[in-house]
N, C-alpha and C. Protein backbone atom coordinates (compact mmCIF):
# COMPACT_ATOMS: atom_id res chain seq x y z
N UNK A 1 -14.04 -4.67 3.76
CA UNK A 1 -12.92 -5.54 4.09
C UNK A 1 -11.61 -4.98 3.53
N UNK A 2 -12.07 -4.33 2.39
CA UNK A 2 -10.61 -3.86 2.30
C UNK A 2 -9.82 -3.06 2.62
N UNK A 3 -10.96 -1.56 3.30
CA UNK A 3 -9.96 -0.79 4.24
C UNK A 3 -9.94 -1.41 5.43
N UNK A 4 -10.38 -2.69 6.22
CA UNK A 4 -9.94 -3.15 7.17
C UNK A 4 -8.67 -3.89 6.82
N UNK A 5 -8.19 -4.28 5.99
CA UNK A 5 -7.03 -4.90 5.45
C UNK A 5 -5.81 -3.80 5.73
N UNK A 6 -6.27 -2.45 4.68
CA UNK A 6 -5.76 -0.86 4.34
C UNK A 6 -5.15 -0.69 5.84
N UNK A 7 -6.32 -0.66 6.87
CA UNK A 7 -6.02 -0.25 7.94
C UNK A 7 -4.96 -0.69 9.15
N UNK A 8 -5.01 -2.16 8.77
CA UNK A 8 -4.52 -2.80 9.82
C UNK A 8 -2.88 -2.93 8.93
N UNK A 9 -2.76 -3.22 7.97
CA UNK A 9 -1.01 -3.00 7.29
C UNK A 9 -0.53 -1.23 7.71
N UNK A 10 -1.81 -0.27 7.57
CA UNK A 10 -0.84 0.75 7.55
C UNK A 10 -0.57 1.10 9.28
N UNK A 11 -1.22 0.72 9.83
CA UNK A 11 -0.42 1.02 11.41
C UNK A 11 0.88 -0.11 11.77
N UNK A 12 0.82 -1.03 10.77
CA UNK A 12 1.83 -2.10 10.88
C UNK A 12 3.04 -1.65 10.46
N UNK A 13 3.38 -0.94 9.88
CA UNK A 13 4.39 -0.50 8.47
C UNK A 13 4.92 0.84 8.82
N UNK A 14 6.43 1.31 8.38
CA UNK A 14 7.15 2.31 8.54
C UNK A 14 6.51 2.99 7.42
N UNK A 15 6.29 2.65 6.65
CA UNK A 15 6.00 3.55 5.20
C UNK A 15 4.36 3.51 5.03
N UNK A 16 3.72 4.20 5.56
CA UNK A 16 2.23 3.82 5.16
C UNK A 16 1.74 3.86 4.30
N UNK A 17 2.27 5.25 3.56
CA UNK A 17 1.97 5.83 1.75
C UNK A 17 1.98 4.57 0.60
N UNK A 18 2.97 3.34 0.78
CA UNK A 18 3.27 2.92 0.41
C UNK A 18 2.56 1.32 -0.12
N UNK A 19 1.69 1.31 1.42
CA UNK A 19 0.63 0.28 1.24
C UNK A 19 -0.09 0.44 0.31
N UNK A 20 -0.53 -0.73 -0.78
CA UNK A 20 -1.27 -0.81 -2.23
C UNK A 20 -2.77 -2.19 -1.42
N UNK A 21 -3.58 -1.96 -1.64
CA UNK A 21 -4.73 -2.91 -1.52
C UNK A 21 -5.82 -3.16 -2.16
N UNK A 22 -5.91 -3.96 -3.20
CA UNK A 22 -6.87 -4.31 -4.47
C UNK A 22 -7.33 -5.53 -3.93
N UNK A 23 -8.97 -5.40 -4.24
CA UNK A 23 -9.81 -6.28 -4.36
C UNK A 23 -10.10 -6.89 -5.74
N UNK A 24 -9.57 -7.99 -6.22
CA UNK A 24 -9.76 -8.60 -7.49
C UNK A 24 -10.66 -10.14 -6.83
N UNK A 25 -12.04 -10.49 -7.96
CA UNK A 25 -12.60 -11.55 -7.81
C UNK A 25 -12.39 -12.39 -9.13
N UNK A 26 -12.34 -13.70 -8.34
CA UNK A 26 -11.60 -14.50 -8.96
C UNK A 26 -12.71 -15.82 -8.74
N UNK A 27 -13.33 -16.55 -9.50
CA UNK A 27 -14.26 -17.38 -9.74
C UNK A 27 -15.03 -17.57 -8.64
N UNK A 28 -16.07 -16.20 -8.42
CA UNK A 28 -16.94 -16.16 -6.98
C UNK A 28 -16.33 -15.87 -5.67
N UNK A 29 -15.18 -16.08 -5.67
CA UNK A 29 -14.27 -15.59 -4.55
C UNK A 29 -13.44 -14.36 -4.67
N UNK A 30 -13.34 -13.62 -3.46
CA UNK A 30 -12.75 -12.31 -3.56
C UNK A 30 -11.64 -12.34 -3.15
N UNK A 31 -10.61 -11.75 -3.24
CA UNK A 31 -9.15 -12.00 -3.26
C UNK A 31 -9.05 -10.42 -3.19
N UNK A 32 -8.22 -10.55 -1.66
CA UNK A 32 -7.47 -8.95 -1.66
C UNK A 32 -6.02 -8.82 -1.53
N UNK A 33 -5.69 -8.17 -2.57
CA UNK A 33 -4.00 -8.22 -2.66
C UNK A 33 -3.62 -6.67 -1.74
N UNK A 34 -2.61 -7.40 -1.24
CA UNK A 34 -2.13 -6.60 -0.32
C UNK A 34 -0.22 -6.15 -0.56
N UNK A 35 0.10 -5.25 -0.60
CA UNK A 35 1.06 -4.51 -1.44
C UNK A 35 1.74 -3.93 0.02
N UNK A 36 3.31 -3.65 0.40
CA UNK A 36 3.66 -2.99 0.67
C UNK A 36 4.83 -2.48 0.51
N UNK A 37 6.03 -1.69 1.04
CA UNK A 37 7.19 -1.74 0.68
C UNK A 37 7.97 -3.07 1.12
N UNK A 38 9.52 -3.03 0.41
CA UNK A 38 10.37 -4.12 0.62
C UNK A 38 10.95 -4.31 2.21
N UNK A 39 10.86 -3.30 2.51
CA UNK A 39 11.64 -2.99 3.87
C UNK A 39 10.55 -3.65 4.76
N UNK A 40 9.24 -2.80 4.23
CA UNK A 40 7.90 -3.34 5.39
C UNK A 40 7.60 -4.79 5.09
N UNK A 41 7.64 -5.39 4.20
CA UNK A 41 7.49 -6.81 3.94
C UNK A 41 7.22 -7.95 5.45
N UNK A 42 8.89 -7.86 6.28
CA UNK A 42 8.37 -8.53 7.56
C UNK A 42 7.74 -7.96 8.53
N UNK A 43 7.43 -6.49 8.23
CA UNK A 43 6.50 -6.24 9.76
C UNK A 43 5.12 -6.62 9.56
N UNK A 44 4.62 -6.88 8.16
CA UNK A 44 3.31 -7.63 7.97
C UNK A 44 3.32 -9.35 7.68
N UNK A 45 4.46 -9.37 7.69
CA UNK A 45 4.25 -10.96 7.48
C UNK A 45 4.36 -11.49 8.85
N UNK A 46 5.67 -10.98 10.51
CA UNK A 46 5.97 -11.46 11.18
C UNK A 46 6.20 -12.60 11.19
N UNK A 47 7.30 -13.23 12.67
CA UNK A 47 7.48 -14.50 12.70
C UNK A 47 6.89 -15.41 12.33
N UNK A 48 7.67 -16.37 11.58
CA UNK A 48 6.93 -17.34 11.66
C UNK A 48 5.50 -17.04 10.80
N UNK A 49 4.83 -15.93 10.37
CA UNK A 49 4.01 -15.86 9.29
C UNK A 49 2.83 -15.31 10.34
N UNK A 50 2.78 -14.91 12.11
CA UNK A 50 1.97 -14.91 12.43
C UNK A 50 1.35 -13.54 12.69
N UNK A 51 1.83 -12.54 12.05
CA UNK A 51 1.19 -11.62 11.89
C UNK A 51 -0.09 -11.51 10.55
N UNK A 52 0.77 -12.55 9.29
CA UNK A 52 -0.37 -12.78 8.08
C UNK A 52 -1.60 -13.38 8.51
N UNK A 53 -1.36 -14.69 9.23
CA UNK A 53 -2.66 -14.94 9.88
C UNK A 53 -3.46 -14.93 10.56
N UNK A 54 -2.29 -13.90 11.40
CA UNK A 54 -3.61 -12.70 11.92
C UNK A 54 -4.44 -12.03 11.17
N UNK A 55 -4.30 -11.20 10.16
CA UNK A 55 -4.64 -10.71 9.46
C UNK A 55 -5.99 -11.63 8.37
N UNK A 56 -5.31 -12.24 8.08
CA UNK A 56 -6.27 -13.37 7.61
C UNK A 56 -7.60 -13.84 8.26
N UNK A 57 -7.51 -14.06 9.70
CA UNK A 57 -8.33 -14.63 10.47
C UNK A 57 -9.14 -13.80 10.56
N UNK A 58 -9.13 -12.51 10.82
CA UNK A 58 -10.01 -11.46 10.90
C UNK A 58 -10.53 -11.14 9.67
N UNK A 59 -9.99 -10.81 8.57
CA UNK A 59 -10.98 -10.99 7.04
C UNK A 59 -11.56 -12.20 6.94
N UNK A 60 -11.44 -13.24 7.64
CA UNK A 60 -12.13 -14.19 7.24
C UNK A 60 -13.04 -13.94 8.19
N UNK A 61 -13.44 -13.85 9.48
CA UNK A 61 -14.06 -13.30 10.21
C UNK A 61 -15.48 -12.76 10.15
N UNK A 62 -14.72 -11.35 9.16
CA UNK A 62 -15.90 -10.46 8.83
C UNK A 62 -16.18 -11.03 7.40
N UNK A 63 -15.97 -11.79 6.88
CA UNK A 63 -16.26 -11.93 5.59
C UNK A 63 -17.35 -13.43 5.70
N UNK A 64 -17.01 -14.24 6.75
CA UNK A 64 -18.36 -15.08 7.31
C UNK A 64 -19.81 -14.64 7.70
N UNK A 65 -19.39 -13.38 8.15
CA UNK A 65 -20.46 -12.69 8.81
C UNK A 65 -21.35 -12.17 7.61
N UNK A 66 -20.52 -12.04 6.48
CA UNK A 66 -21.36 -11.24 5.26
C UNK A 66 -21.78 -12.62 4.27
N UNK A 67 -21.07 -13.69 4.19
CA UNK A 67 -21.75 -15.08 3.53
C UNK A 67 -20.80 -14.95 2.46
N UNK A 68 -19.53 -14.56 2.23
CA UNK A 68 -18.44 -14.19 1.41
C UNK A 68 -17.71 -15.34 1.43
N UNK A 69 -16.62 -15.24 0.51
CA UNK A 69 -15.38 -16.17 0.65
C UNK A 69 -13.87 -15.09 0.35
N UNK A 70 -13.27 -15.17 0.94
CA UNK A 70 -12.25 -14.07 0.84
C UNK A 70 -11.00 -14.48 1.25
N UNK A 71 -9.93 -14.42 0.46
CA UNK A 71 -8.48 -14.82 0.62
C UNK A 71 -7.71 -13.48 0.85
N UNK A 72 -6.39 -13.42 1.36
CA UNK A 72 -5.50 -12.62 1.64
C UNK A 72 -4.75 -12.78 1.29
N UNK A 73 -3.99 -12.23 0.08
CA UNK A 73 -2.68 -12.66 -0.86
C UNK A 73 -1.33 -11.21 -0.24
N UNK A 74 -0.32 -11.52 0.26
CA UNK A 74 0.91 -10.67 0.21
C UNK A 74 1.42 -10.36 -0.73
N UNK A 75 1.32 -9.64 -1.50
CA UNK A 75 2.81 -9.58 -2.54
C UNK A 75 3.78 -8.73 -2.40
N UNK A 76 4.51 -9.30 -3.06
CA UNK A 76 6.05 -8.16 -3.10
C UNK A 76 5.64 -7.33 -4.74
């Protein structure tokens, strides 16, 4: 899940080098932080937020399929 995360920000983004993606678990649940530059910030968040939950929907997706629980955190 997390180079599907890796993967899908860096074709999103002017700066690909720049994308950071850590898997930290956090009381049974997995949490992947997702890092990019300042500039790239809205080409992964998009309008209205609907590029994040795109993104989201699909880790959650594959992460049903495995019996997981998995969040998608943005940061700056």
């Amino acid at each position: 899940m997390e180079e599907l995360v890796r993967t899908i920000a860096q074709s999103l983004v002017d700066n690909p080098d720049a994308v950071d993606v850590r898997l930290v678990e956090n009381d049974g649940e997995l949490v992947i932080e997702l890092r990019v530059a300042e500039e790239d910030m809205g080409k992964v968040i998009g309008k209205q937020g609907r590029i994040a939950k795109a993104i989201r929907s699909v880790v959650k997706a594959v992460a049903m399929r495995e019996n997981k629980r998995v969040n998608v955190e943005i940061l700056d």
